[in-house]
C-alpha atoms as a PDB file:
ATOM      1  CA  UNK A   1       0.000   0.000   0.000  1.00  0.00           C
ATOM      2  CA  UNK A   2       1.500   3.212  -0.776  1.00  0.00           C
ATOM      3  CA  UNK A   3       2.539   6.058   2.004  1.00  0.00           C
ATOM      4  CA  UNK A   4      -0.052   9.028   2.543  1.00  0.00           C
ATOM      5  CA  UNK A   5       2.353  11.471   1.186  1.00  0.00           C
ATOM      6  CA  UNK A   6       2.044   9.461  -2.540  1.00  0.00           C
ATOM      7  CA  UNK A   7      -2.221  10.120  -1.552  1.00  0.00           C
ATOM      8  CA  UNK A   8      -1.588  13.466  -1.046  1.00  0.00           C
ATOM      9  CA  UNK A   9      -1.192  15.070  -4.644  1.00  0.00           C
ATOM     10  CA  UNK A  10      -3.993  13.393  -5.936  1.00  0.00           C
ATOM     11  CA  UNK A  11      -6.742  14.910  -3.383  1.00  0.00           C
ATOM     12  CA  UNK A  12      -6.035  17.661  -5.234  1.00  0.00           C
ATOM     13  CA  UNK A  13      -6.572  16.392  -8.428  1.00  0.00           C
ATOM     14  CA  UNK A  14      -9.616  14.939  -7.361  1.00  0.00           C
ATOM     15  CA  UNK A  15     -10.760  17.892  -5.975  1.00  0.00           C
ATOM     16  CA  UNK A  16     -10.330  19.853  -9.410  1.00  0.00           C
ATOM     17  CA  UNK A  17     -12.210  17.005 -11.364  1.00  0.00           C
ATOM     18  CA  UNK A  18     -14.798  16.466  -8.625  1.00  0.00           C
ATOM     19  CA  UNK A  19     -15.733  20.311  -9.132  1.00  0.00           C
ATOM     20  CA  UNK A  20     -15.888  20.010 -13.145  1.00  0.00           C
ATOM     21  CA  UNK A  21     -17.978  16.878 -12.336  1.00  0.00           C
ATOM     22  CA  UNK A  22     -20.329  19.086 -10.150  1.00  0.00           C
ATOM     23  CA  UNK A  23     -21.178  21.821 -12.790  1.00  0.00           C
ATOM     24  CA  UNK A  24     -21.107  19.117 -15.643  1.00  0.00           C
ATOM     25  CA  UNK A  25     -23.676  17.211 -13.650  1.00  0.00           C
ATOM     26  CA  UNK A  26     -25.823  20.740 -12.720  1.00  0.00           C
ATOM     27  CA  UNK A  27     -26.219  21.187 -15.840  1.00  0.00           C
ATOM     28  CA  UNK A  28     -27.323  17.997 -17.242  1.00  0.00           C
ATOM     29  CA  UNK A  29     -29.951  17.945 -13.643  1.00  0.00           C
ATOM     30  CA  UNK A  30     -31.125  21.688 -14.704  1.00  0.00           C
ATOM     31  CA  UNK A  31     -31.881  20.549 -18.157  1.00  0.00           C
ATOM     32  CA  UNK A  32     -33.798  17.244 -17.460  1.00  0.00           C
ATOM     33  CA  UNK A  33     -35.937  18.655 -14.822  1.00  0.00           C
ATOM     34  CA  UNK A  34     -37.028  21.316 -17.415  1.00  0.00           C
ATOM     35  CA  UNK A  35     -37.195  19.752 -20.297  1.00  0.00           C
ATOM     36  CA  UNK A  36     -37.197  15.852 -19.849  1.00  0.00           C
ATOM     37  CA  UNK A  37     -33.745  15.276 -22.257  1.00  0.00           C
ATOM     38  CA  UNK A  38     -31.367  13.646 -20.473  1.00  0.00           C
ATOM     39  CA  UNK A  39     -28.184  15.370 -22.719  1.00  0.00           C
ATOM     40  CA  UNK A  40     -25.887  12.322 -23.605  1.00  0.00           C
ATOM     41  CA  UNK A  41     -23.850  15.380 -25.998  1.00  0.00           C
ATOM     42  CA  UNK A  42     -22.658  17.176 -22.917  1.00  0.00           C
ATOM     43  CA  UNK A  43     -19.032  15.848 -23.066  1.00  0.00           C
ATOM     44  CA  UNK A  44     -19.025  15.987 -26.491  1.00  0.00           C
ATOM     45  CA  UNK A  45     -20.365  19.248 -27.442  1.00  0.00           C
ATOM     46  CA  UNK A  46     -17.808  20.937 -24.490  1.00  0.00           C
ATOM     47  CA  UNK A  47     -14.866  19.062 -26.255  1.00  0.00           C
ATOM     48  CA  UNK A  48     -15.669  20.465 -29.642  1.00  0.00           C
ATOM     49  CA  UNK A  49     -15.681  24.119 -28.654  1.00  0.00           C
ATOM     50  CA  UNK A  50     -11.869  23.247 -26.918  1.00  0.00           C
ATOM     51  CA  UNK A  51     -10.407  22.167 -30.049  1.00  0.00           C
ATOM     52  CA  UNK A  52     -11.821  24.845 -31.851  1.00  0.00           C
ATOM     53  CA  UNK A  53     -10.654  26.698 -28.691  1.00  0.00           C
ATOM     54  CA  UNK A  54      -6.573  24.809 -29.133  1.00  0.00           C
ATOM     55  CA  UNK A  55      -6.885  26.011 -32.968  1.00  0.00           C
ATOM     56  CA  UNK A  56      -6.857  29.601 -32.122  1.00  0.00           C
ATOM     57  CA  UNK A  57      -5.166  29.908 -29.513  1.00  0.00           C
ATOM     58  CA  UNK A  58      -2.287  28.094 -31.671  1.00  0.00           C
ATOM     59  CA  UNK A  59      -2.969  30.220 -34.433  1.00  0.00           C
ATOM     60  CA  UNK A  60      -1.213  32.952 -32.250  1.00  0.00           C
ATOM     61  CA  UNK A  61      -4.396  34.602 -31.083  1.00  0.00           C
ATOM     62  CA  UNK A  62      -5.013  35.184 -27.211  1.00  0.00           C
ATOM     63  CA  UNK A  63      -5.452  32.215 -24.795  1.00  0.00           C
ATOM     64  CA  UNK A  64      -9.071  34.012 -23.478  1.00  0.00           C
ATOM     65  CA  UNK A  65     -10.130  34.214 -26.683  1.00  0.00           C
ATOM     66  CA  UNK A  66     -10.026  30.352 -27.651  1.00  0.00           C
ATOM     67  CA  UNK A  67     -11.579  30.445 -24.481  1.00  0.00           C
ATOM     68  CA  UNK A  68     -14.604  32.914 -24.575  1.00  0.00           C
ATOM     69  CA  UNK A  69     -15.323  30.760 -28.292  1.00  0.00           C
ATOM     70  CA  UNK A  70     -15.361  27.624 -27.093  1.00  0.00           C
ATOM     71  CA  UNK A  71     -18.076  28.607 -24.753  1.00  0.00           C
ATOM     72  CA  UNK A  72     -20.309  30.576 -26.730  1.00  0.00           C
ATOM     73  CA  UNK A  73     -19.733  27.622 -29.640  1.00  0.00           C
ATOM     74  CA  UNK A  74     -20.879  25.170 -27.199  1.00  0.00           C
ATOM     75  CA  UNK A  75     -23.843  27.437 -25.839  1.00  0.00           C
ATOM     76  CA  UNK A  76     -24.948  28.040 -29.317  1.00  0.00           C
ATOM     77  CA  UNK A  77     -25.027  24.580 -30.368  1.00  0.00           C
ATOM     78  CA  UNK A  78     -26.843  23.409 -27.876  1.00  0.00           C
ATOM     79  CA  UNK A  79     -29.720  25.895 -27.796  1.00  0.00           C
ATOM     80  CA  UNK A  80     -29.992  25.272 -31.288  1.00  0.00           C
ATOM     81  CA  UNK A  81     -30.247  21.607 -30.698  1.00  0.00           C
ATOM     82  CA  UNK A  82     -33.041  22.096 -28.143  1.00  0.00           C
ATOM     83  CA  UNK A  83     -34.642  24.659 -30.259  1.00  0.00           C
ATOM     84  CA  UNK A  84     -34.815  22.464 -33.627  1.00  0.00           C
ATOM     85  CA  UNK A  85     -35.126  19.332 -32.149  1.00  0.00           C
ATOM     86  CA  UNK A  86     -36.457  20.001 -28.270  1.00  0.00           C
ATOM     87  CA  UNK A  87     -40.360  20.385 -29.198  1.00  0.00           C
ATOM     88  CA  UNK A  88     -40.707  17.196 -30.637  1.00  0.00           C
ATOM     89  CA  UNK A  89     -38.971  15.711 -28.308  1.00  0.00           C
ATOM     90  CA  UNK A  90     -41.033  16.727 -25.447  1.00  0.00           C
ATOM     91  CA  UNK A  91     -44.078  14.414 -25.728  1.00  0.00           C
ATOM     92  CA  UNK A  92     -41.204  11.179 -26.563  1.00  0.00           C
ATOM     93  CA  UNK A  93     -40.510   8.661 -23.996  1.00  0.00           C
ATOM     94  CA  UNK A  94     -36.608   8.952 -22.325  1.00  0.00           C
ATOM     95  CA  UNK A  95     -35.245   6.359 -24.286  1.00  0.00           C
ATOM     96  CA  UNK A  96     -36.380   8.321 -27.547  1.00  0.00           C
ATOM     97  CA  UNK A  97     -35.221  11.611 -26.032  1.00  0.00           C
ATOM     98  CA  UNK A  98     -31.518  10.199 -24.765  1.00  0.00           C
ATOM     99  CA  UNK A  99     -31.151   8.207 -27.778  1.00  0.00           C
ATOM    100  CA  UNK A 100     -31.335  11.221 -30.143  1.00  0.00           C
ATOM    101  CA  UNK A 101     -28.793  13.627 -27.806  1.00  0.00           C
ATOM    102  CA  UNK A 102     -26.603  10.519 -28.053  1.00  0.00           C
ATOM    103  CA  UNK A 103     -26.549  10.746 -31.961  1.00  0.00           C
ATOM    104  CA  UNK A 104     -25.675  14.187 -31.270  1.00  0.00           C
ATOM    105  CA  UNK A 105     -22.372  13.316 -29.661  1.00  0.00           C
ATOM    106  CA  UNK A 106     -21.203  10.382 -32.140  1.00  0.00           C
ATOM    107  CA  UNK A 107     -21.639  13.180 -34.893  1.00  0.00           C
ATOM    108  CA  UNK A 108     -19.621  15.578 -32.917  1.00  0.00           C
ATOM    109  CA  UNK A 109     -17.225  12.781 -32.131  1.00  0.00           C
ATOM    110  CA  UNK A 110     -16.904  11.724 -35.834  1.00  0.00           C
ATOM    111  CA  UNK A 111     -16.428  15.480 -36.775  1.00  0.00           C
ATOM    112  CA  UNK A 112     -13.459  15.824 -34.212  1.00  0.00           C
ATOM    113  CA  UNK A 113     -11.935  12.965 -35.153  1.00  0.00           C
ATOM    114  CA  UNK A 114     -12.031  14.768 -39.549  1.00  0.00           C
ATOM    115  CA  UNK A 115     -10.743  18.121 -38.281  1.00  0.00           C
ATOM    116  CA  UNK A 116      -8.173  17.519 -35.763  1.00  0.00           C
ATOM    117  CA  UNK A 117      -6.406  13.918 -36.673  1.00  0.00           C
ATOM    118  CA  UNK A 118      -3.865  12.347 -34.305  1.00  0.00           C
ATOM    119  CA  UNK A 119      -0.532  12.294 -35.572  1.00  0.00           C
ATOM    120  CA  UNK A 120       1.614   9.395 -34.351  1.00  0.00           C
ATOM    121  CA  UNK A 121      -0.817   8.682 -31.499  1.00  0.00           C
ATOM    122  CA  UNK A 122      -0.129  12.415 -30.000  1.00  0.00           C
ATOM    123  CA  UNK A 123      -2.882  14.490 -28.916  1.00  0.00           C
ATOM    124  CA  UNK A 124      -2.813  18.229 -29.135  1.00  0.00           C
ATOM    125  CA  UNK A 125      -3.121  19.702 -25.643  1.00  0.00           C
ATOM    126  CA  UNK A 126      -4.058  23.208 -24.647  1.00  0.00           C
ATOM    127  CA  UNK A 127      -1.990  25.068 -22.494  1.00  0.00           C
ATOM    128  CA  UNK A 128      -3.247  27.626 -20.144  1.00  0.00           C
ATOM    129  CA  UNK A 129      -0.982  30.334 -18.762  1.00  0.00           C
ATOM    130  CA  UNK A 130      -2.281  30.458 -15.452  1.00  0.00           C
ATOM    131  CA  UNK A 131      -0.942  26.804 -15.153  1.00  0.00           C
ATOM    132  CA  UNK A 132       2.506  28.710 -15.093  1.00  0.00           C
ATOM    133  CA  UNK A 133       1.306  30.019 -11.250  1.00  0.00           C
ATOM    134  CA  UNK A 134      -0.519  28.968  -8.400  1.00  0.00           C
ATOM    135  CA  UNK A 135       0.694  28.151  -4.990  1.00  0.00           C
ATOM    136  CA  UNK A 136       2.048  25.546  -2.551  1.00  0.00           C
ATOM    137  CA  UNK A 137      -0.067  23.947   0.042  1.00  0.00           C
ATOM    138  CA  UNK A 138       2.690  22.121   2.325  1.00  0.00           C
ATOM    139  CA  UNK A 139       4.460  19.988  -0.750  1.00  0.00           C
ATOM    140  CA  UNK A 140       1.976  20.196  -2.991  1.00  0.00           C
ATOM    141  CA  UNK A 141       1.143  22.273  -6.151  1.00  0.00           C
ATOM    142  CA  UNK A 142      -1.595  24.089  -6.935  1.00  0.00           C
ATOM    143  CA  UNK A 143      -2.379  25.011  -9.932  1.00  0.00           C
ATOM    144  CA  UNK A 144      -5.187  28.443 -10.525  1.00  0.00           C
ATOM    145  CA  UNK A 145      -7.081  26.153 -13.095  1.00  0.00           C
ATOM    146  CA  UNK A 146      -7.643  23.553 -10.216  1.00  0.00           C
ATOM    147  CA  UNK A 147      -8.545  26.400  -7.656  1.00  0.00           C
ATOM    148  CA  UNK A 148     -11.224  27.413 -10.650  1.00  0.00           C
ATOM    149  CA  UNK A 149     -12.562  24.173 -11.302  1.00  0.00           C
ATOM    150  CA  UNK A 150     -12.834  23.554  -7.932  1.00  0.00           C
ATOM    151  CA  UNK A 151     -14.810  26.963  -7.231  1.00  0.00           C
ATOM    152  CA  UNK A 152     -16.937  27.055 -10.356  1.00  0.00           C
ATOM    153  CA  UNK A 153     -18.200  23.835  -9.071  1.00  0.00           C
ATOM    154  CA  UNK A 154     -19.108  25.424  -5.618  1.00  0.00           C
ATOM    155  CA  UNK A 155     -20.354  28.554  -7.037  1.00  0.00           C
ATOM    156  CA  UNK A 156     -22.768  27.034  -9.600  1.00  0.00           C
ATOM    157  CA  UNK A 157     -23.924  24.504  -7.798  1.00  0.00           C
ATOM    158  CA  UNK A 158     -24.784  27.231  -5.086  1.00  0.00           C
ATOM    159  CA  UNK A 159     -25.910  29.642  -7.577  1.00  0.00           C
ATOM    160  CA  UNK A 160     -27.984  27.414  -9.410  1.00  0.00           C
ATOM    161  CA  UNK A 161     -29.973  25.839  -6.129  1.00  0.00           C
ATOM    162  CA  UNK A 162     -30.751  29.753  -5.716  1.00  0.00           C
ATOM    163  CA  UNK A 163     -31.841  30.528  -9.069  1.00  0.00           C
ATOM    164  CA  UNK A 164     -34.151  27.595  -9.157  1.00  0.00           C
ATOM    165  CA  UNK A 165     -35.898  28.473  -5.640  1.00  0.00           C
ATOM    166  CA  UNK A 166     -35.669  32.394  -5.665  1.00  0.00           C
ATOM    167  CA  UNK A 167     -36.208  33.411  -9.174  1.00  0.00           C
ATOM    168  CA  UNK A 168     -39.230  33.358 -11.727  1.00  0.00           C
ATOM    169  CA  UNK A 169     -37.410  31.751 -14.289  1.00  0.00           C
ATOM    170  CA  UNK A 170     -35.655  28.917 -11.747  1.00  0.00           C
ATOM    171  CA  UNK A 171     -39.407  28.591 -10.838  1.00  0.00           C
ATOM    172  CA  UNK A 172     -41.204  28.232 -14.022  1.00  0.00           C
ATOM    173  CA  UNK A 173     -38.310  25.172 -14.362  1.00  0.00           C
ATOM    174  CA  UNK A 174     -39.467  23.350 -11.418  1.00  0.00           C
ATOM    175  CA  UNK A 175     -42.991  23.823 -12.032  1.00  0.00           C
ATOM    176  CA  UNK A 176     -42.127  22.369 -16.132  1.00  0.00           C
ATOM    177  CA  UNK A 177     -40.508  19.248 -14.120  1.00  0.00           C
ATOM    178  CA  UNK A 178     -43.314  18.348 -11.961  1.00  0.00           C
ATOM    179  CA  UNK A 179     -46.073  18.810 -14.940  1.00  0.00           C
ATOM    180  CA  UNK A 180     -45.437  20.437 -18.429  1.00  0.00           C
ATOM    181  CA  UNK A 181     -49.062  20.756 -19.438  1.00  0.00           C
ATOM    182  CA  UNK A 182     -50.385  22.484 -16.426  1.00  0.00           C
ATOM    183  CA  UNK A 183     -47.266  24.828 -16.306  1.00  0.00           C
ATOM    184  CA  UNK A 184     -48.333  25.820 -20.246  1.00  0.00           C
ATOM    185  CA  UNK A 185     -51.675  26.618 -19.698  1.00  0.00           C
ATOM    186  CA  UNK A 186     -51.036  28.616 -16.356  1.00  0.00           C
ATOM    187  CA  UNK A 187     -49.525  30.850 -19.199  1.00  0.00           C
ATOM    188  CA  UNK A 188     -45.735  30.158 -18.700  1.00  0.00           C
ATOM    189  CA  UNK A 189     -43.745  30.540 -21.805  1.00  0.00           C
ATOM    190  CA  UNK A 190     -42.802  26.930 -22.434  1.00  0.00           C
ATOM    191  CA  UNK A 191     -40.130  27.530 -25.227  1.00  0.00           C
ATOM    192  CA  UNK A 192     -38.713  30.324 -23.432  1.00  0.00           C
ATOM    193  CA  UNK A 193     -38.062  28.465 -20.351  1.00  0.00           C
ATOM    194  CA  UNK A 194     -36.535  25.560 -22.428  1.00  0.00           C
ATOM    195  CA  UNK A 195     -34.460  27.624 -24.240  1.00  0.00           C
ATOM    196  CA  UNK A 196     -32.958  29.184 -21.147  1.00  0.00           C
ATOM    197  CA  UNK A 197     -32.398  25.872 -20.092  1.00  0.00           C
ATOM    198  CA  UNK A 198     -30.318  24.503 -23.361  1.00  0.00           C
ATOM    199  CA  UNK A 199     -28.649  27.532 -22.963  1.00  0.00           C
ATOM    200  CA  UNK A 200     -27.304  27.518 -19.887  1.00  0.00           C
ATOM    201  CA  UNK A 201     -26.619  23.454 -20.164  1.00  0.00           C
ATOM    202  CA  UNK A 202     -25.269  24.966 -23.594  1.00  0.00           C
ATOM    203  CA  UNK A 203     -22.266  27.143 -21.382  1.00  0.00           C
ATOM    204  CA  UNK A 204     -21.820  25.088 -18.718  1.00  0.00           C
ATOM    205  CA  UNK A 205     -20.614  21.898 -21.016  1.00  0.00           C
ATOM    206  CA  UNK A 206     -18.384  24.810 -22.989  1.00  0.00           C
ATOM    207  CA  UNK A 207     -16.919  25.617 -19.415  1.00  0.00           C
ATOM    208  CA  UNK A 208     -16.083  21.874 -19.024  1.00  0.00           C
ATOM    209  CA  UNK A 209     -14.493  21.242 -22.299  1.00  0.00           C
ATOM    210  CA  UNK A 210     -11.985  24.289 -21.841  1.00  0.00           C
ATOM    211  CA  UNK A 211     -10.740  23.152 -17.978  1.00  0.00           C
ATOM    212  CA  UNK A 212     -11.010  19.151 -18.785  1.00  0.00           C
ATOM    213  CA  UNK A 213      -8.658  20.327 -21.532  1.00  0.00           C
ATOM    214  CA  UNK A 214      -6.427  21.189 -19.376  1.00  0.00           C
ATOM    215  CA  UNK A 215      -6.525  19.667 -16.187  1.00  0.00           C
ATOM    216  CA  UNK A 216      -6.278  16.255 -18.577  1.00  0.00           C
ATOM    217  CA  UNK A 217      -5.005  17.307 -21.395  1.00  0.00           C
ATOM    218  CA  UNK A 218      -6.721  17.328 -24.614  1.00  0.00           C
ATOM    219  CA  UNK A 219      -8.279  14.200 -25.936  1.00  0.00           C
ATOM    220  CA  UNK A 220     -11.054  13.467 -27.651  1.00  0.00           C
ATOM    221  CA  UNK A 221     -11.810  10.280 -26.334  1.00  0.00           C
ATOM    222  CA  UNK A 222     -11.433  11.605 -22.716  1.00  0.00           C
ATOM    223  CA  UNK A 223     -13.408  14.702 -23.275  1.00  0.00           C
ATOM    224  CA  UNK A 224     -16.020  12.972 -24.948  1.00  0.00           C
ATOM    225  CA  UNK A 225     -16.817  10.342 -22.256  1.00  0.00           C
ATOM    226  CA  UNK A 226     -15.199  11.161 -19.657  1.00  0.00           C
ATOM    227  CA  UNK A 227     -17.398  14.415 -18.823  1.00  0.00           C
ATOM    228  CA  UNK A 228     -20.766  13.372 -19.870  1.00  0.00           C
ATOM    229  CA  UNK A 229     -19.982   9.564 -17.801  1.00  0.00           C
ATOM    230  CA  UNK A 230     -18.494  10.861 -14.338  1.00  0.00           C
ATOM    231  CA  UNK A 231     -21.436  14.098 -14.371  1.00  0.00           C
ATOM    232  CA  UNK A 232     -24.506  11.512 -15.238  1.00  0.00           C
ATOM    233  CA  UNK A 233     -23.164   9.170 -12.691  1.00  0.00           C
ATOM    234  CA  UNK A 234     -23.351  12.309  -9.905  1.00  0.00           C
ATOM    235  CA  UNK A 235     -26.484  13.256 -11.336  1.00  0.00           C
ATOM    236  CA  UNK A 236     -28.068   9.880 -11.001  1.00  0.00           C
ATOM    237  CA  UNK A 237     -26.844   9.560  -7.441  1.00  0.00           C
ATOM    238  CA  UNK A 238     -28.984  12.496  -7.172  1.00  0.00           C
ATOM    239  CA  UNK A 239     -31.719  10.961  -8.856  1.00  0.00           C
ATOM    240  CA  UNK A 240     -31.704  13.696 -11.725  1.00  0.00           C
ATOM    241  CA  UNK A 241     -33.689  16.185  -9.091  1.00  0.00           C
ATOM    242  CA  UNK A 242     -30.900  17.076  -6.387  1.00  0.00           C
ATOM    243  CA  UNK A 243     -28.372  19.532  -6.605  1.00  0.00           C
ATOM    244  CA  UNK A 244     -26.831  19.236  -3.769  1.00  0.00           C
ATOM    245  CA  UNK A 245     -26.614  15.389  -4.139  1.00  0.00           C
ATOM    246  CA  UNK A 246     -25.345  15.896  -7.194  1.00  0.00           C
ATOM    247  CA  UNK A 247     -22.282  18.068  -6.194  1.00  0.00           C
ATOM    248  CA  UNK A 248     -21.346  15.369  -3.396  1.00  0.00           C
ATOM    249  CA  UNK A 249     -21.367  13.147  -5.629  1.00  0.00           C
ATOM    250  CA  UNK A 250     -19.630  14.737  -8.439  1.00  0.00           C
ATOM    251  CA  UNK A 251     -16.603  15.688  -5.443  1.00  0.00           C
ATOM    252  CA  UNK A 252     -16.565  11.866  -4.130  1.00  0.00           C
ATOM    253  CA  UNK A 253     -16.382  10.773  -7.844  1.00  0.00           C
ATOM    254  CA  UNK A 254     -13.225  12.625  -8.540  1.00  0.00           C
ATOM    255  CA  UNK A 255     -11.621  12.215  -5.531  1.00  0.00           C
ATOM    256  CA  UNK A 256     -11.851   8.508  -5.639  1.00  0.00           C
ATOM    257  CA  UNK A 257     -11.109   8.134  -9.089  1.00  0.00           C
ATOM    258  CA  UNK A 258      -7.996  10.444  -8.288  1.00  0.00           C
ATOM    259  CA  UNK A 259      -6.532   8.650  -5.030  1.00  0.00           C
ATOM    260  CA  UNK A 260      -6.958   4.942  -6.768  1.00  0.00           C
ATOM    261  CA  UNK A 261      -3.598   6.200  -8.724  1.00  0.00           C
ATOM    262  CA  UNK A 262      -1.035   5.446  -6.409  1.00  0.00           C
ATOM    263  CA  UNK A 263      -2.478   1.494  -5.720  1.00  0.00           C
ATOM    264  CA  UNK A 264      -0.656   0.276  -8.817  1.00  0.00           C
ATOM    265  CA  UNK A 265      -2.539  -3.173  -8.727  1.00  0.00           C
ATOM    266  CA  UNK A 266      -5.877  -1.425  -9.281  1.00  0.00           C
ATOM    267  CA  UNK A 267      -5.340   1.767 -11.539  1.00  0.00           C
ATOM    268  CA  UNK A 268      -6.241  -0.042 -14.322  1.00  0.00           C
ATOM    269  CA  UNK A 269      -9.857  -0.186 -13.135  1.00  0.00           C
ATOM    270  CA  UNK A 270      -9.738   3.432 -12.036  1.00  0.00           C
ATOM    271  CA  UNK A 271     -12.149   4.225 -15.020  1.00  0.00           C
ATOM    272  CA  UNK A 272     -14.820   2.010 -13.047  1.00  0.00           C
ATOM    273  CA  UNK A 273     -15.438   4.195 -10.503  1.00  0.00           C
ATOM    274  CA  UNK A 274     -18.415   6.582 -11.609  1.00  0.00           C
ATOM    275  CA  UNK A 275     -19.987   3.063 -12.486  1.00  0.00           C
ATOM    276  CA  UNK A 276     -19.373   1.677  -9.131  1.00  0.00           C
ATOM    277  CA  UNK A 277     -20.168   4.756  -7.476  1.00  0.00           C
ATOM    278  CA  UNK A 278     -23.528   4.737  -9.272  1.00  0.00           C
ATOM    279  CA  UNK A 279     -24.563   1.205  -8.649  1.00  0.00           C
ATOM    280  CA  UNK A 280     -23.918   1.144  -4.829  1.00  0.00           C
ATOM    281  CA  UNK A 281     -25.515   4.591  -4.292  1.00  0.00           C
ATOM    282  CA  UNK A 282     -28.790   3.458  -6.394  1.00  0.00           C
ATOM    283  CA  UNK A 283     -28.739  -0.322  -5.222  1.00  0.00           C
ATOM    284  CA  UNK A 284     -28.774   1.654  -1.546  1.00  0.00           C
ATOM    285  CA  UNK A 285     -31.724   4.285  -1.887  1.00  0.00           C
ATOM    286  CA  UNK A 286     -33.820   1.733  -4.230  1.00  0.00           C
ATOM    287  CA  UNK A 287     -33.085  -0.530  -0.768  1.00  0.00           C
ATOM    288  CA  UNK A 288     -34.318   1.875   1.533  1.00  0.00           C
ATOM    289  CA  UNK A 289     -37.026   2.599  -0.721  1.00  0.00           C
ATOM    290  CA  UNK A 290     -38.135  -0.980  -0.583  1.00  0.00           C
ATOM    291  CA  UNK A 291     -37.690  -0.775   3.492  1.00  0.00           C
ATOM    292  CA  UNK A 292     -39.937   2.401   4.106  1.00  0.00           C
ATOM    293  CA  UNK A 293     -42.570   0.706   1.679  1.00  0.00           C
ATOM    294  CA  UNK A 294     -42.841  -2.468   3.769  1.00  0.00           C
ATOM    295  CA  UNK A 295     -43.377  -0.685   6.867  1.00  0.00           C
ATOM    296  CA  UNK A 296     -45.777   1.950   5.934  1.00  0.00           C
ATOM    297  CA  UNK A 297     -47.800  -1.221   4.295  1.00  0.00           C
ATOM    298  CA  UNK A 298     -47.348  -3.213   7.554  1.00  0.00           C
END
C-alpha cells in the first residue's frame, strides 16, 4: 500500500475534477428537470468548442479568446439543438429523447476525429498560462485552473440551487418538471423556459471542455466520455432532481477516481469508478425505498 504522502497530490486532483464533475452534472440535472432530455452530448459538445478553442489559440491569437469561443460555440449549439429538435422531443418517452442527444455526440465525435487527426498517437493539448502560477499547500502544487474548477463547481452549484428556488425563471423550471401541461396553460412561456435551459446546459458543457482540456489534457476520447460519464453518474446519485446530491457526488467521484492512482494493482480499473459509485448509491436508496414501503404497508 503506498505512504499518505504518494495520496496526497492526488486529493487535489480529485478535488479539481470532482468540481468540473459538479457543474457538468448541474447542468445535465437543470436541463432534465425542465425539459425531460437527459443530454448524452454534454461531453461531447464541451470538447468540440476546446479544439476549436486549441486552434486559435495556436494560431497565435489570445489564450481568453479560444476560451470565450469555445463557450459561446458550445452554448450556441446546444440551444440550437433544443430549439430544432427540443419540441418534438417533449411528448417522446426517455429512451427516444436520450437516444437522439446521443446521436448528437457520435456526430460531434466523428467530426473531431475529420478536423483535428492524431498524428503518431499524439494528442494536441491546450496550455493555459495560469498553469505557469498557483501556490504551494505544504508539498503540494496548486495550480489556478484547479482552484477554478474547484470553485466554479461550488459557485454554480450554489448559484444554481438559488436561481431555481428564488427566481421566476428557476421557478417556471421546477414547475415544467413536476407537470409540463399544467405549467403551459397557467400561461408560462414553455419555449422560453426551455431555451434558457439549453442555454445555460449549452455554457456550462463549454466551461467543461476548456478546464477538462487542461486539467487532462486534450483528448477526444477523454473529453467525450469522460465528462458526460463521471457528471450523469453524480447526477443519477442524485436521482436527476438534487443539486446538492449531485455536487457530493460529483466531489466523491473525482476524488476517488484520483486517489486509486497510487495502488498500482488497481489503476487499471480506475475508469470504473463513476460506475461503481452509481450502482452502490442506487442499489442503496432503491433498498431503503423498498424498506420504508414495507413498513408503511405493515
Amino acid at each position: 500500500m503506498p505512504s499518505w504522502a504518494a495520496f496526497q497530490p492526488y486529493i487535489v486532483t480529485g478535488l479539481a475534477l470532482g468540481g468540473l464533475y459538479a457543474l457538468s452534472g448541474v447542468g445535465l440535472v437543470v436541463l432534465y428537470r425542465a425539459t425531460g432530455v437527459l443530454n448524452l452530448a454534454f461531453g461531447a459538445v464541451g470538447a468540440m468548442g476546446a479544439f476549436i478553442a486549441y486552434s486559435i489559440i495556436k494560431a497565435g491569437n489570445p489564450g481568453w479568446v479560444g476560451w470565450i469561443t469555445c463557450i459561446v460555440f458550445a452554448g450556441v449549439v446546444t440551444l440550437g439543438y433544443g430549439m430544432l429538435f427540443g419540441p418534438a422531443l417533449a411528448g417522446r418517452g426517455p429512451l427516444v429523447q436520450s437516444v437522439s442527444t446521443l446521436g448528437l455526440a457520435l456526430v460531434l465525435f466523428g467530426a473531431i476525429d475529420l478536423a483535428w487527426p492524431t498524428s503518431g498517437g499524439q494528442s494536441p493539448a491546450i496550455s493555459f498560462p495560469t498553469d505557469n502560477g498557483g501556490f504551494t499547500i505544504g508539498q503540494l502544487q496548486v495550480t489556478w485552473t484547479q482552484v477554478v474548477a474547484l470553485g466554479l463547481g461550488v459557485l454554480i452549484t450554489a448559484g444554481t440551487g438559488a436561481f431555481l428556488r428564488y427566481s421566476k425563471l428557476g421557478t417556471a423550471m421546477r414547475a415544467m418538471a413536476n407537470d409540463r401541461e399544467i405549467t403551459a396553460t397557467l400561461g408560462v412561456p414553455v419555449r422560453r423556459v426551455e431555451a434558457a435551459a439549453w442555454l445555460g446546459c449549452g455554457l456550462l458543457s463549454g466551461i467543461a471542455g476548456i478546464l477538462l482540456a487542461d486539467l487532462s489534457a486534450l483528448d477526444d476520447t477523454t473529453l467525450v466520455f469522460t465528462v458526460v460519464i463521471s457528471s450523469l453518474a453524480a447526477a443519477l446519485i442524485g436521482r436527476l432532481r438534487s443539486i446538492p446530491v449531485t455536487f457530493a457526488a460529483a466531489l466523491v467521484i473525482g476524488l476517488v477516481h484520483d486517489l486509486l492512482t497510487p495502488i498500482t494493482q488497481i489503476d487499471n480499473y480506475q475508469d470504473m469508478t463513476p460506475f461503481v459509485l452509481a450502482a452502490i448509491a442506487l442499489l442503496v436508496m432503491s433498498r431503503g425505498q423498498v424498506m420504508t414501503r414495507s413498513r408503511e404497508e405493515g
